[in-house]
N, C-alpha and C. Protein backbone atom coordinates (compact mmCIF):
# COMPACT_ATOMS: atom_id res chain seq x y z
N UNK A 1 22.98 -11.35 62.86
CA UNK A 1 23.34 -9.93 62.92
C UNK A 1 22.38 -9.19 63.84
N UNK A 2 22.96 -7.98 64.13
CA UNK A 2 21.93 -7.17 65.45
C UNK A 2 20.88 -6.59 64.61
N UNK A 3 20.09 -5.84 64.83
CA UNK A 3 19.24 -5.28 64.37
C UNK A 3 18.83 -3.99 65.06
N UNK A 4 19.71 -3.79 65.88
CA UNK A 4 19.88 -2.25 66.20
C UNK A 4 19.90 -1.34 65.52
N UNK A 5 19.05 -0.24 65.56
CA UNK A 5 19.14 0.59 64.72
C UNK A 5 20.33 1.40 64.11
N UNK A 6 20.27 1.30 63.03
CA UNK A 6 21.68 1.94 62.12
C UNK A 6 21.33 2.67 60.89
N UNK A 7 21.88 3.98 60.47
CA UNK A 7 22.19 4.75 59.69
C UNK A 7 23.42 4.26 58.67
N UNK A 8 23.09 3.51 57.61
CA UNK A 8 24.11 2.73 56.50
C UNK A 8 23.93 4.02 55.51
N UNK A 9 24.65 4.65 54.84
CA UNK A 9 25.04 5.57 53.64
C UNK A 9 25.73 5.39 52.87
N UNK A 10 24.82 5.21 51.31
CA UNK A 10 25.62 5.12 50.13
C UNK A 10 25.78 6.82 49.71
N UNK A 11 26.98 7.15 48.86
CA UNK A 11 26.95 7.97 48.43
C UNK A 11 27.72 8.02 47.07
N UNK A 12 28.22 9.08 46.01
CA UNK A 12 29.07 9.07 44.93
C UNK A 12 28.18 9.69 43.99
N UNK A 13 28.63 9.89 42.58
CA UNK A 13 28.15 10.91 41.48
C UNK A 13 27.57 9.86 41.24
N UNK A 14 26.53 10.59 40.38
CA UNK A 14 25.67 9.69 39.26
C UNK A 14 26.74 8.69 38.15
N UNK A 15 25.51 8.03 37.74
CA UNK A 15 26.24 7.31 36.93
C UNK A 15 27.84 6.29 37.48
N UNK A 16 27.28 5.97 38.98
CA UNK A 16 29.08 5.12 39.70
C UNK A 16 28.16 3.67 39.59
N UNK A 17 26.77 3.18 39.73
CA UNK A 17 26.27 2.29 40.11
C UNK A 17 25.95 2.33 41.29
N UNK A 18 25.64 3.20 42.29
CA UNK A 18 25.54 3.48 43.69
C UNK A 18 24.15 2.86 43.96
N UNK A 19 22.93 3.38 43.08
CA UNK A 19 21.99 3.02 43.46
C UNK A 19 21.64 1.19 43.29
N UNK A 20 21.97 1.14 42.33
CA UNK A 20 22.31 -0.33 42.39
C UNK A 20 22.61 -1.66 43.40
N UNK A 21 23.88 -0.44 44.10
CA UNK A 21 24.87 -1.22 45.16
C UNK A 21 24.05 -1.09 46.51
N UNK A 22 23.32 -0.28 46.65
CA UNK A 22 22.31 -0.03 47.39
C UNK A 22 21.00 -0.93 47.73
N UNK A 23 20.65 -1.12 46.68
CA UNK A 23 19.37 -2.23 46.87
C UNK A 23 19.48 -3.12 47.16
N UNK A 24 21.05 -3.80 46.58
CA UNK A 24 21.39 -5.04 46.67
C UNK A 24 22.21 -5.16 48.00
N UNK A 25 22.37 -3.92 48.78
CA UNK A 25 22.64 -4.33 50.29
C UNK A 25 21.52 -4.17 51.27
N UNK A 26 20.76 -3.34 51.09
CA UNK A 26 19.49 -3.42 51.45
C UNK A 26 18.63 -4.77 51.26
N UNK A 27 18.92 -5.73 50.17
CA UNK A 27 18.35 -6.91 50.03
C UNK A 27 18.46 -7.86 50.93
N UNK A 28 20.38 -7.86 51.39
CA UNK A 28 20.94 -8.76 51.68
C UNK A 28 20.62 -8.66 53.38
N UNK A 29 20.59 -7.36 53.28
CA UNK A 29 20.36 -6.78 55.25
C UNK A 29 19.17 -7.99 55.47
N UNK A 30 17.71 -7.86 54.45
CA UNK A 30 16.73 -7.46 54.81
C UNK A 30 16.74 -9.78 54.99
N UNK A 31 17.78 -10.38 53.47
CA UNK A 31 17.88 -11.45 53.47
C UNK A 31 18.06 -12.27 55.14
N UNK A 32 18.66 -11.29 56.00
CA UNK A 32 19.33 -11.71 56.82
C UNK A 32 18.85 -11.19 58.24
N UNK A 33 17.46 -10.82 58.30
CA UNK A 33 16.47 -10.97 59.14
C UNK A 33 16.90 -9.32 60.05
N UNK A 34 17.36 -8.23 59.06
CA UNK A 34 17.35 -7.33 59.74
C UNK A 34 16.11 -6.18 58.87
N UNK A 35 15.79 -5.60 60.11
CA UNK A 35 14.47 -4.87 59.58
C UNK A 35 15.15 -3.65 58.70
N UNK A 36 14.66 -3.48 57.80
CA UNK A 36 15.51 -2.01 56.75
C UNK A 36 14.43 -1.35 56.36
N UNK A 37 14.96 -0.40 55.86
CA UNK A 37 14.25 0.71 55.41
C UNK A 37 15.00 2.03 54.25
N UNK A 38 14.64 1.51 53.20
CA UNK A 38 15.48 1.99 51.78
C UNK A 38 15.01 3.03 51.24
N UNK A 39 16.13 4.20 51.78
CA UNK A 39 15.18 5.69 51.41
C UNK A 39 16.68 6.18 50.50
N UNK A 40 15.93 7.84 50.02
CA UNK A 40 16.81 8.25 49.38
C UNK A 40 16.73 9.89 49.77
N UNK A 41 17.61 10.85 49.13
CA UNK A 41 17.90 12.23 49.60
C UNK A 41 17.59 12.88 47.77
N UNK A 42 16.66 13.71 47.94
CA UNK A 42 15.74 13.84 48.58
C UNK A 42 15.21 13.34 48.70
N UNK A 43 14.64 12.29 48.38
CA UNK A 43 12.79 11.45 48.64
C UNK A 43 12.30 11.41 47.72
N UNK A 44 11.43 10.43 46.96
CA UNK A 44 11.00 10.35 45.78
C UNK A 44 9.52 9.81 46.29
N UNK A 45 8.86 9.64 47.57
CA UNK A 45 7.73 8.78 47.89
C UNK A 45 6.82 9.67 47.38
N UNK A 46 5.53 8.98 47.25
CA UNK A 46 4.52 9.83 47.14
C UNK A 46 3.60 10.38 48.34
N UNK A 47 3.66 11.85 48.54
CA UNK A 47 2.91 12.50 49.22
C UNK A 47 4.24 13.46 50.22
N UNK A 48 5.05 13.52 49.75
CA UNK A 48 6.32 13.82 50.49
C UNK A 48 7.00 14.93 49.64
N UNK A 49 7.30 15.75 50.70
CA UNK A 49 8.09 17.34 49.99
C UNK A 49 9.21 16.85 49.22
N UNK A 50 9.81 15.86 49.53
CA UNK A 50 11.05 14.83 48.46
C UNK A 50 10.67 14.78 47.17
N UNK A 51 9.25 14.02 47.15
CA UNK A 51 8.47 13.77 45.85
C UNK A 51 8.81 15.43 45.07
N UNK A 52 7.91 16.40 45.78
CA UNK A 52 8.19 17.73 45.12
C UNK A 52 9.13 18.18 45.08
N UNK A 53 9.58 18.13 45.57
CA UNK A 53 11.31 18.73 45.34
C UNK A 53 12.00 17.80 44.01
N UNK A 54 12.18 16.49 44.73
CA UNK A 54 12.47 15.70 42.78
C UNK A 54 11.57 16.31 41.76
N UNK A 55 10.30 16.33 41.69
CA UNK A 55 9.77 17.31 40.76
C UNK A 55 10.19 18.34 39.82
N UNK A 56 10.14 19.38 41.10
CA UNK A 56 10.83 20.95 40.64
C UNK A 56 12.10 20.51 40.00
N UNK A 57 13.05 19.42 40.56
CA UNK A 57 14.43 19.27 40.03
C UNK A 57 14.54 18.67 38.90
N UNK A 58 13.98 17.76 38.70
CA UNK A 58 14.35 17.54 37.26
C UNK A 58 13.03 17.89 35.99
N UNK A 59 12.05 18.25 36.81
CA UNK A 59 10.99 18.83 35.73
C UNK A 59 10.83 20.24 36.20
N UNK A 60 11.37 21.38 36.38
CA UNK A 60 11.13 22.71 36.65
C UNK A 60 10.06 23.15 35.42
N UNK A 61 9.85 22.67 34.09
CA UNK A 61 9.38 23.30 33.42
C UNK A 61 7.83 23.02 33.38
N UNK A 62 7.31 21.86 34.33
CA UNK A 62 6.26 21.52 34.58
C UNK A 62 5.36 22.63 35.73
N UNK A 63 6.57 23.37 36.40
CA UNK A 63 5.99 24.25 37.66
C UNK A 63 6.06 25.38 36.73
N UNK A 64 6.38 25.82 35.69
CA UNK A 64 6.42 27.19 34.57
C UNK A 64 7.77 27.68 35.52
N UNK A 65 8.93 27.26 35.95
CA UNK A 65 10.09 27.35 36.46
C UNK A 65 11.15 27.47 35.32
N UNK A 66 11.82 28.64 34.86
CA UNK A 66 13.02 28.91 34.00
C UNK A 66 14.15 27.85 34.66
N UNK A 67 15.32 28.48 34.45
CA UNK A 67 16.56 28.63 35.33
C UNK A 67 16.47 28.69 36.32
N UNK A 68 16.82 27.64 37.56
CA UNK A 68 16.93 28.17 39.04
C UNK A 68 18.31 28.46 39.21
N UNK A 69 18.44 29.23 40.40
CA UNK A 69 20.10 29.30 41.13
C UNK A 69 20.14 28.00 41.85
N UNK A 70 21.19 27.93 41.76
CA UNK A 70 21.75 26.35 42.47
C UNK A 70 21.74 26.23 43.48
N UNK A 71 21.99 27.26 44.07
CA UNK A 71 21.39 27.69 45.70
C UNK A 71 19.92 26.99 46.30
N UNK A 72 19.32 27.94 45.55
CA UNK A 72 18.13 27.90 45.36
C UNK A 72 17.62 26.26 45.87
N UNK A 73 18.10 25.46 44.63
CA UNK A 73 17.48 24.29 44.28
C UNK A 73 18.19 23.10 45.67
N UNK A 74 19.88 23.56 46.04
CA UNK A 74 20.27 22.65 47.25
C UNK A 74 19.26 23.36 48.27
N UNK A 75 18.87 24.79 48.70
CA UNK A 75 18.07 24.65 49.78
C UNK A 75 16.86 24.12 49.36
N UNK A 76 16.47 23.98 48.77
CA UNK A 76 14.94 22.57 48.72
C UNK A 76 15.78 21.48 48.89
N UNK A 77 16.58 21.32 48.78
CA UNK A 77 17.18 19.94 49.06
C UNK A 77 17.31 19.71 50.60
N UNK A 78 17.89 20.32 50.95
CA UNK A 78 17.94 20.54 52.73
C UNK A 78 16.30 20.37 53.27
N UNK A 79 15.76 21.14 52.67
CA UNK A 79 14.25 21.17 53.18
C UNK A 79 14.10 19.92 53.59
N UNK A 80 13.79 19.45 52.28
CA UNK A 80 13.04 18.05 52.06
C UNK A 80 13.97 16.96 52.88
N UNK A 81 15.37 16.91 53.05
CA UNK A 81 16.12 16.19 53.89
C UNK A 81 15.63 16.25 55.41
N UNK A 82 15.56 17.74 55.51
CA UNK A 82 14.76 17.65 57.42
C UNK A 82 13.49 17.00 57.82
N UNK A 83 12.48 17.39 56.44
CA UNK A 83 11.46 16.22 56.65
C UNK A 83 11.54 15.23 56.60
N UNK A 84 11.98 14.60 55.57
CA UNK A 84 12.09 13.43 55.91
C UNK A 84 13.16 12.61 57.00
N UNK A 85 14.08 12.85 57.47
CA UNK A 85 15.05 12.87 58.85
C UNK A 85 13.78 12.87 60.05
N UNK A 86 13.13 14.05 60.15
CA UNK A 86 11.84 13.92 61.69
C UNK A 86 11.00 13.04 61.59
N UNK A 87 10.26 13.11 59.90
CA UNK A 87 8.95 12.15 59.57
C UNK A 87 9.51 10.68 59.70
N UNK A 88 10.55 10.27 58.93
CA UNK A 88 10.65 9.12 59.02
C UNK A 88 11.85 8.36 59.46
N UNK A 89 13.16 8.77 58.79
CA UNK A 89 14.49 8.79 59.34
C UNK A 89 15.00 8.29 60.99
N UNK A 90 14.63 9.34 61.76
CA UNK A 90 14.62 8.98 62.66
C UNK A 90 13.86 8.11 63.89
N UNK A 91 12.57 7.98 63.37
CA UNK A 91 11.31 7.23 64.10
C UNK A 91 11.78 5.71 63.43
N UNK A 92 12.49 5.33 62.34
CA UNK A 92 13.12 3.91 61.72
C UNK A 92 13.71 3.44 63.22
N UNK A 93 15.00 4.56 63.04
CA UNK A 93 15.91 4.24 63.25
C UNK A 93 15.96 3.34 64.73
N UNK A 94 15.25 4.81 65.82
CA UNK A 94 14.92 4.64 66.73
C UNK A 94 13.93 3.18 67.17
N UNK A 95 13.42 2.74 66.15
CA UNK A 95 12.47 1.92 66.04
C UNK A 95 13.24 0.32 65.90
N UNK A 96 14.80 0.58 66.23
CA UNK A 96 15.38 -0.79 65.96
C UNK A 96 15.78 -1.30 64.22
N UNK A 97 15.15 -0.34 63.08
CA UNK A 97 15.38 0.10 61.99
C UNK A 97 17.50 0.45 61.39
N UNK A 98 17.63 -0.59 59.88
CA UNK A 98 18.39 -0.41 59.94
C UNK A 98 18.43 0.68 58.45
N UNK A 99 18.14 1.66 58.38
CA UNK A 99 17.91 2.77 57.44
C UNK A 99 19.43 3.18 56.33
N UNK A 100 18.49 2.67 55.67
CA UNK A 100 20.11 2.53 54.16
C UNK A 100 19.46 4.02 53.16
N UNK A 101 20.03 4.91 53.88
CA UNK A 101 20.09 6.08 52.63
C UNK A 101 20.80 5.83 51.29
N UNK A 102 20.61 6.34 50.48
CA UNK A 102 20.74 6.56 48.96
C UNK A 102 21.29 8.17 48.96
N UNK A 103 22.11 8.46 49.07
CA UNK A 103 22.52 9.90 49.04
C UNK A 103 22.14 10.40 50.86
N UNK A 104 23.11 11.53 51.23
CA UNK A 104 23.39 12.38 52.37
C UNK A 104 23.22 13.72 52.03
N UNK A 105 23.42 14.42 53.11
CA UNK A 105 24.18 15.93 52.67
C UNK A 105 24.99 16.12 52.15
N UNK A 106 26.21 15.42 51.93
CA UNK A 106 27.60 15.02 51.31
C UNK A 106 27.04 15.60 49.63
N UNK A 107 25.61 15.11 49.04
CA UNK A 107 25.39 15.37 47.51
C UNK A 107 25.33 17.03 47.74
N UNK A 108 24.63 17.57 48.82
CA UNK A 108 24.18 18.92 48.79
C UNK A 108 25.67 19.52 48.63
N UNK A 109 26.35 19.37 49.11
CA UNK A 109 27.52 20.18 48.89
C UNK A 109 28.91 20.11 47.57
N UNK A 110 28.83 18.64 47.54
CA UNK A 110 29.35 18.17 46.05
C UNK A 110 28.92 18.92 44.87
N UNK A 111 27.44 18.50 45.03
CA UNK A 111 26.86 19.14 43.48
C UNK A 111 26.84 20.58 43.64
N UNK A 112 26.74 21.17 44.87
CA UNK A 112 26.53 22.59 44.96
C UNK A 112 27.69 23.27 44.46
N UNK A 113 29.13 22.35 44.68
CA UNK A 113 30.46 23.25 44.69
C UNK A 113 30.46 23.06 42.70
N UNK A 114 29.84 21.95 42.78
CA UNK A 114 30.51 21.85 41.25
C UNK A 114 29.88 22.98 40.17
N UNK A 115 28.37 23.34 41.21
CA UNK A 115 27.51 24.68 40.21
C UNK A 115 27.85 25.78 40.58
N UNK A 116 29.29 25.67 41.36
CA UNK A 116 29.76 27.43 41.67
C UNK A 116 29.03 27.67 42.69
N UNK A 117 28.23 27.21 43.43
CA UNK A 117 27.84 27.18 44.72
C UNK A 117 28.84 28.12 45.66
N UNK A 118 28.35 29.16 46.13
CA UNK A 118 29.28 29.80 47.42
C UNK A 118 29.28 29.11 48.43
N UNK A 119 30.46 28.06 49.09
CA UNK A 119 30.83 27.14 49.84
C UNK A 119 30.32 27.08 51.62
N UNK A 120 30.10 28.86 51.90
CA UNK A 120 30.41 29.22 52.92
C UNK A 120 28.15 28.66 53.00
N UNK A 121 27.82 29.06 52.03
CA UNK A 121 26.45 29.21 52.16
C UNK A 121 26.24 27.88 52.28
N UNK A 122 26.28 27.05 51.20
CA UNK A 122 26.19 25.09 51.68
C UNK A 122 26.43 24.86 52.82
N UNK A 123 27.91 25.38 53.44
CA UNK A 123 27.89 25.09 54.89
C UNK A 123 27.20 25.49 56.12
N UNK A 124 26.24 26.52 55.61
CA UNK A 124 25.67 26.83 56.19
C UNK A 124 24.11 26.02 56.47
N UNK A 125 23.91 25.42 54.99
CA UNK A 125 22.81 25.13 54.70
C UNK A 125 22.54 23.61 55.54
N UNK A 126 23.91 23.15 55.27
CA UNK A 126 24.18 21.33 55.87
C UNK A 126 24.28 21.68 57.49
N UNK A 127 24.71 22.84 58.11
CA UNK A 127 24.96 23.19 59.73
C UNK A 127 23.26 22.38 60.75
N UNK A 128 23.02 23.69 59.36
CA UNK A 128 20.62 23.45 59.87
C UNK A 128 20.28 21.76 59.80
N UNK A 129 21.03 21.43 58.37
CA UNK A 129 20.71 19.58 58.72
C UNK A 129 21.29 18.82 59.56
N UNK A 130 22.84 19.39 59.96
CA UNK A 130 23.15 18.40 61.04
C UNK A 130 22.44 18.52 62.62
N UNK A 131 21.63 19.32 62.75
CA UNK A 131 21.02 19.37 64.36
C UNK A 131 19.67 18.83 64.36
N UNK A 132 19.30 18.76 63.01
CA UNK A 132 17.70 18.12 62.78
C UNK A 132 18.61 16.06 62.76
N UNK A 133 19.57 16.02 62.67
CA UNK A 133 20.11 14.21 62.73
C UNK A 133 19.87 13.97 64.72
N UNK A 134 20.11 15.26 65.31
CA UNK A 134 20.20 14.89 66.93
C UNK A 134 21.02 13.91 67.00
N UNK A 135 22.48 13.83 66.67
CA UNK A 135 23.55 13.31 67.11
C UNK A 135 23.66 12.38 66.54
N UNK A 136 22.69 11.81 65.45
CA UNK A 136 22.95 10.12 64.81
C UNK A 136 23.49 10.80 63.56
N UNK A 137 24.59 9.75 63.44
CA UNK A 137 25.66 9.68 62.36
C UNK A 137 25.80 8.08 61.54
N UNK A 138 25.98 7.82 60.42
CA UNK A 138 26.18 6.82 59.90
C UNK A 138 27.06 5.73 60.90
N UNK A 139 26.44 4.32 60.66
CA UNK A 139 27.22 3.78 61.31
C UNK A 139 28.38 3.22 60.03
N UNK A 140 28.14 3.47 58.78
CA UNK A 140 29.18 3.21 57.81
C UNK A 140 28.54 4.34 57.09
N UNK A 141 29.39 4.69 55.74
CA UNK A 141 29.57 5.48 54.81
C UNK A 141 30.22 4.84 53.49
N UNK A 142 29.53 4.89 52.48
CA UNK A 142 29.83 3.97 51.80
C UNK A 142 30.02 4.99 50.31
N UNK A 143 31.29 5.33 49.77
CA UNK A 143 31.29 6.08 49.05
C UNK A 143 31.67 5.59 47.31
N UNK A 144 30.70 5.21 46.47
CA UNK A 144 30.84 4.45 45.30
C UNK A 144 31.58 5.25 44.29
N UNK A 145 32.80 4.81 43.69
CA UNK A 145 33.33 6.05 42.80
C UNK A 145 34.09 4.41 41.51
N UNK A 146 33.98 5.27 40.58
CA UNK A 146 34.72 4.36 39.13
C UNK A 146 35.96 5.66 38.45
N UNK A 147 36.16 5.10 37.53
CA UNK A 147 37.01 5.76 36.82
C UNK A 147 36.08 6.55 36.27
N UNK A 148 35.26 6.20 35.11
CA UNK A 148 34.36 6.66 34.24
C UNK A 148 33.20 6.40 34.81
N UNK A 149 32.48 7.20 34.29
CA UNK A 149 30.74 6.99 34.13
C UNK A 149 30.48 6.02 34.06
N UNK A 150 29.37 4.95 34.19
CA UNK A 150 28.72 3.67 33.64
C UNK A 150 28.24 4.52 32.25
N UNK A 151 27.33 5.35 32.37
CA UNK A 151 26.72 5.99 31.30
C UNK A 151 27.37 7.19 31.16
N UNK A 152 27.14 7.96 30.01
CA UNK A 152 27.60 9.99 30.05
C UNK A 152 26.53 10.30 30.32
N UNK A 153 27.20 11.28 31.84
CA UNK A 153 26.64 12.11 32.34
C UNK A 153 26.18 13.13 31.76
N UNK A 154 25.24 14.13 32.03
CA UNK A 154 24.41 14.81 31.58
C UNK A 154 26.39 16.02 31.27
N UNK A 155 25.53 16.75 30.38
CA UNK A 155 27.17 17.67 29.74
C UNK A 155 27.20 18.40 30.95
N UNK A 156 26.59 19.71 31.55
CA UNK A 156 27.11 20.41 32.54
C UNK A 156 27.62 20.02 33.75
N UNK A 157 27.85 18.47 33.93
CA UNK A 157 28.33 17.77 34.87
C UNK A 157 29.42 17.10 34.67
N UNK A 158 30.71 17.72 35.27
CA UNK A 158 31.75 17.03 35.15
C UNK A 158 32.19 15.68 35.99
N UNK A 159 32.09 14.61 35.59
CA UNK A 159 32.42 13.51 36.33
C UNK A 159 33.71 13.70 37.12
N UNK A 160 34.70 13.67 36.49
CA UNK A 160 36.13 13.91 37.11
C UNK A 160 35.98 14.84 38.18
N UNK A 161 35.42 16.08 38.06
CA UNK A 161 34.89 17.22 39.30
C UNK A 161 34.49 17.03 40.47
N UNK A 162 33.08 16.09 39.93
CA UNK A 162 32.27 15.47 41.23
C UNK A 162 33.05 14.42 41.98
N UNK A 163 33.83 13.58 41.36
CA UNK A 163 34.88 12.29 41.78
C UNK A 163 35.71 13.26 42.68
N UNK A 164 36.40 13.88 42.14
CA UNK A 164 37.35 14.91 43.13
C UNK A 164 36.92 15.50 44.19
N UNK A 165 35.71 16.22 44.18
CA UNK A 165 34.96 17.00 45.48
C UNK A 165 34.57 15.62 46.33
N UNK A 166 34.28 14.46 45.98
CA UNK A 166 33.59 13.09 46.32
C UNK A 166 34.84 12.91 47.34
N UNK A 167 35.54 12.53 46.72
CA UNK A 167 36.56 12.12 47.52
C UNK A 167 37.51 12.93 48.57
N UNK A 168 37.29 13.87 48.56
CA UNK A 168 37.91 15.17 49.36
C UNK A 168 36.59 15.07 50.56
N UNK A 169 35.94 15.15 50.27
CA UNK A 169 35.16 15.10 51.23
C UNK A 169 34.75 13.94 52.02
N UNK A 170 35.05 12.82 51.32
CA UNK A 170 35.52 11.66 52.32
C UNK A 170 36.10 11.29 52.78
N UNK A 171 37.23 11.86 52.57
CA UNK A 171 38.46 12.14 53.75
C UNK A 171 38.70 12.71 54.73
N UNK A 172 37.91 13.59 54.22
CA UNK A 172 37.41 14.80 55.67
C UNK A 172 36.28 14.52 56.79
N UNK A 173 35.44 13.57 56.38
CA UNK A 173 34.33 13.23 57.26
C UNK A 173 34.89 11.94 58.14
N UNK A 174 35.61 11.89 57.37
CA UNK A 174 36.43 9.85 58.15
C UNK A 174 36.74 10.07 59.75
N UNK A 175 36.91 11.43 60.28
CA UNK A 175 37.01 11.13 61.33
C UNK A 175 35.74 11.26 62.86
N UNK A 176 35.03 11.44 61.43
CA UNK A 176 33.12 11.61 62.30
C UNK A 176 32.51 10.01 62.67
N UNK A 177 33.21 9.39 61.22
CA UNK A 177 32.34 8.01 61.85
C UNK A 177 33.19 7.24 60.26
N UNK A 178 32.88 5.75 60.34
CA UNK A 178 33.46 4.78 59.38
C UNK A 178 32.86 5.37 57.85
N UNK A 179 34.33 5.16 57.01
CA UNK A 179 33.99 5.91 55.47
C UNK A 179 34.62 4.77 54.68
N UNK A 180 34.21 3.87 53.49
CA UNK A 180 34.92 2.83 53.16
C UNK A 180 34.72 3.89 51.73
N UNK A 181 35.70 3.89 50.85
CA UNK A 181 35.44 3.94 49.18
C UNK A 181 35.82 3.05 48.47
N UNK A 182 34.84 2.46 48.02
CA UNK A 182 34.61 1.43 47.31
C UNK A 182 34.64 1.43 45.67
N UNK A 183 35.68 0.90 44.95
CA UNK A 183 35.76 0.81 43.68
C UNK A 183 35.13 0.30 43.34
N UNK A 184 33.77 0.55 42.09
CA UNK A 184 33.11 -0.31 41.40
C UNK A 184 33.55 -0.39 40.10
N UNK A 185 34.02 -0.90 39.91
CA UNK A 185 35.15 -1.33 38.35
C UNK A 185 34.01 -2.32 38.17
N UNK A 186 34.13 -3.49 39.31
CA UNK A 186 32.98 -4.90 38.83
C UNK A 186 32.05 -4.93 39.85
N UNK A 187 30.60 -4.69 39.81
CA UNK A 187 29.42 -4.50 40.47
C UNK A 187 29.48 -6.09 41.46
N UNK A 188 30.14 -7.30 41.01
CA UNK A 188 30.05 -8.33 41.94
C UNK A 188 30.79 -8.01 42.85
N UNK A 189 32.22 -7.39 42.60
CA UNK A 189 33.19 -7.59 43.61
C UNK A 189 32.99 -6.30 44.58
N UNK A 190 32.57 -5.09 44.45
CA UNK A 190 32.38 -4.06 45.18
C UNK A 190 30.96 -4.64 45.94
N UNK A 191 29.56 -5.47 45.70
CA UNK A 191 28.94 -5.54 46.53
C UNK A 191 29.73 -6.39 47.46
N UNK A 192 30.52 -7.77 47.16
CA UNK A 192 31.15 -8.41 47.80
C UNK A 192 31.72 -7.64 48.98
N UNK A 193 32.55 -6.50 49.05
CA UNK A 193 33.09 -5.62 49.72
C UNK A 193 32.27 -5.31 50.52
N UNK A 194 30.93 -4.90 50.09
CA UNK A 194 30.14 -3.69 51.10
C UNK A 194 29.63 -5.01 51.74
N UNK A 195 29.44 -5.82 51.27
CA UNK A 195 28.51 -6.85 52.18
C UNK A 195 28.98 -7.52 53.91
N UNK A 196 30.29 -7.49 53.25
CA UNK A 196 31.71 -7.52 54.64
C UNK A 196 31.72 -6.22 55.42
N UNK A 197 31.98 -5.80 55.01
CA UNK A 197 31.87 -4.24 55.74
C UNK A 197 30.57 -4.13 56.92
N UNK A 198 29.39 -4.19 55.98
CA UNK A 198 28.09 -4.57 56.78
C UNK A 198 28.21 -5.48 58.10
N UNK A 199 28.59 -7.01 57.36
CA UNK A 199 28.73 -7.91 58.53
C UNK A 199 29.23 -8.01 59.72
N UNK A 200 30.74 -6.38 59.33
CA UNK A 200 31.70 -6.11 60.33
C UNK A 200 30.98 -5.11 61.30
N UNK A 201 29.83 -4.72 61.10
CA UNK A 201 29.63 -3.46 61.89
C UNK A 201 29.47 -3.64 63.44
N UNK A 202 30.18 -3.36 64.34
CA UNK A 202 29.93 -3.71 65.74
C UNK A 202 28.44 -3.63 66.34
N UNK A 203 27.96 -4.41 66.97
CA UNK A 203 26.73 -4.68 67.36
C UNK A 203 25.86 -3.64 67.86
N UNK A 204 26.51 -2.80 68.68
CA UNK A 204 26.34 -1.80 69.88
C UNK A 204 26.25 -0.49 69.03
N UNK A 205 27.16 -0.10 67.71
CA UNK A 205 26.94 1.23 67.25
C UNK A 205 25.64 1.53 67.11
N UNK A 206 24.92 2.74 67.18
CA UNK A 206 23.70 3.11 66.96
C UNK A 206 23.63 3.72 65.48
């Protein structure tokens, strides 16, 4: 396989097995003598505005943080996406790096619509992230969706919601660059899938 640099994207609601399906293509890349680099949106590393931003997000009560607006919390999301896109993202990529995100902008706007998010503002928010990418786009898109949850989702999160916005919006991006949705009913047979998909990717895409 080439080892040209490539932008691979998993995406889908919590609880599809995404992250899962992720490592284990990231394994197989890495099995198969291509250089990778297994990040996620926002960022969870240590020393990285990702790190803080996961923070504030799921521990707000550690910063003495009430209630945020949802707004609020996708633009730290954007933030931390541009840093890490300049810091590291792109210096991979460029670097002959085949960079397997764990979530896109695609979550910023999903989860945003599902918290009543004003649509016009997300789009505004994802506009600022698409010029910090400088023209690199996934060379696949890999969108993990089930019927149900693996687990129940947290209550203010409607699965069926996020599945619906998920998929609407992968229909709509399909004509930016390759979008596969991938049923994970059985975690063997959907990596099976993505692993082909991978193998298929033309040599030359960046």
């Amino acid at each position: 396989m080439s080892s040209s640099g490539k932008l691979v994207v998993f995406e889908g609601a919590d609880k599809t097995g995404k992250s899962s399906l992720t490592r284990a293509a990231t394994e197989w890349l890495a099995g198969h003598g291509v250089e990778t680099a297994l990040l996620g949106f926002p960022g969870n590393e240590l020393g990285t505005l990702g790190n803080l931003v996961h923070k504030v997000h799921h521990h707000p009560e550690d910063y003495n943080i009430g209630a945020m607006n949802p707004l609020s919390l996708q633009t730290l999301h954007i933030a931390a996406h541009i840093e890490a896109i300049e810091h590291t993202i792109l210096p991979a990529i460029r670097s002959g790096a085949w960079v397997v995100l764990d979530r896109f902008w695609w979550s910023t706007l999903v989860y945003g619509l599902a918290n009543n998010v004003d649509r016009r503002s997300l789009e505004l928010l994802i506009e600022v992230e698409r010029i910090h990418w400088a023209g690199v786009s996934p060379a696949i898109a890999f969108l993990i969706v089930r019927d149900s949850a693996i687990r129940e989702e947290h209550p203010h999160e409607s699965f069926g919601r996020l599945s619906s916005l998920y998929r609407e919006l992968a229909k709509g991006e399909a004509h930016r660059h390759p979008v596969r949705v991938i049923e994970n009913q059985c975690m063997a047979e959907a990596l099976q899938t993505i692993l082909r998909e991978l193998e298929a990717l033309p040599t030359d895409r960046p």
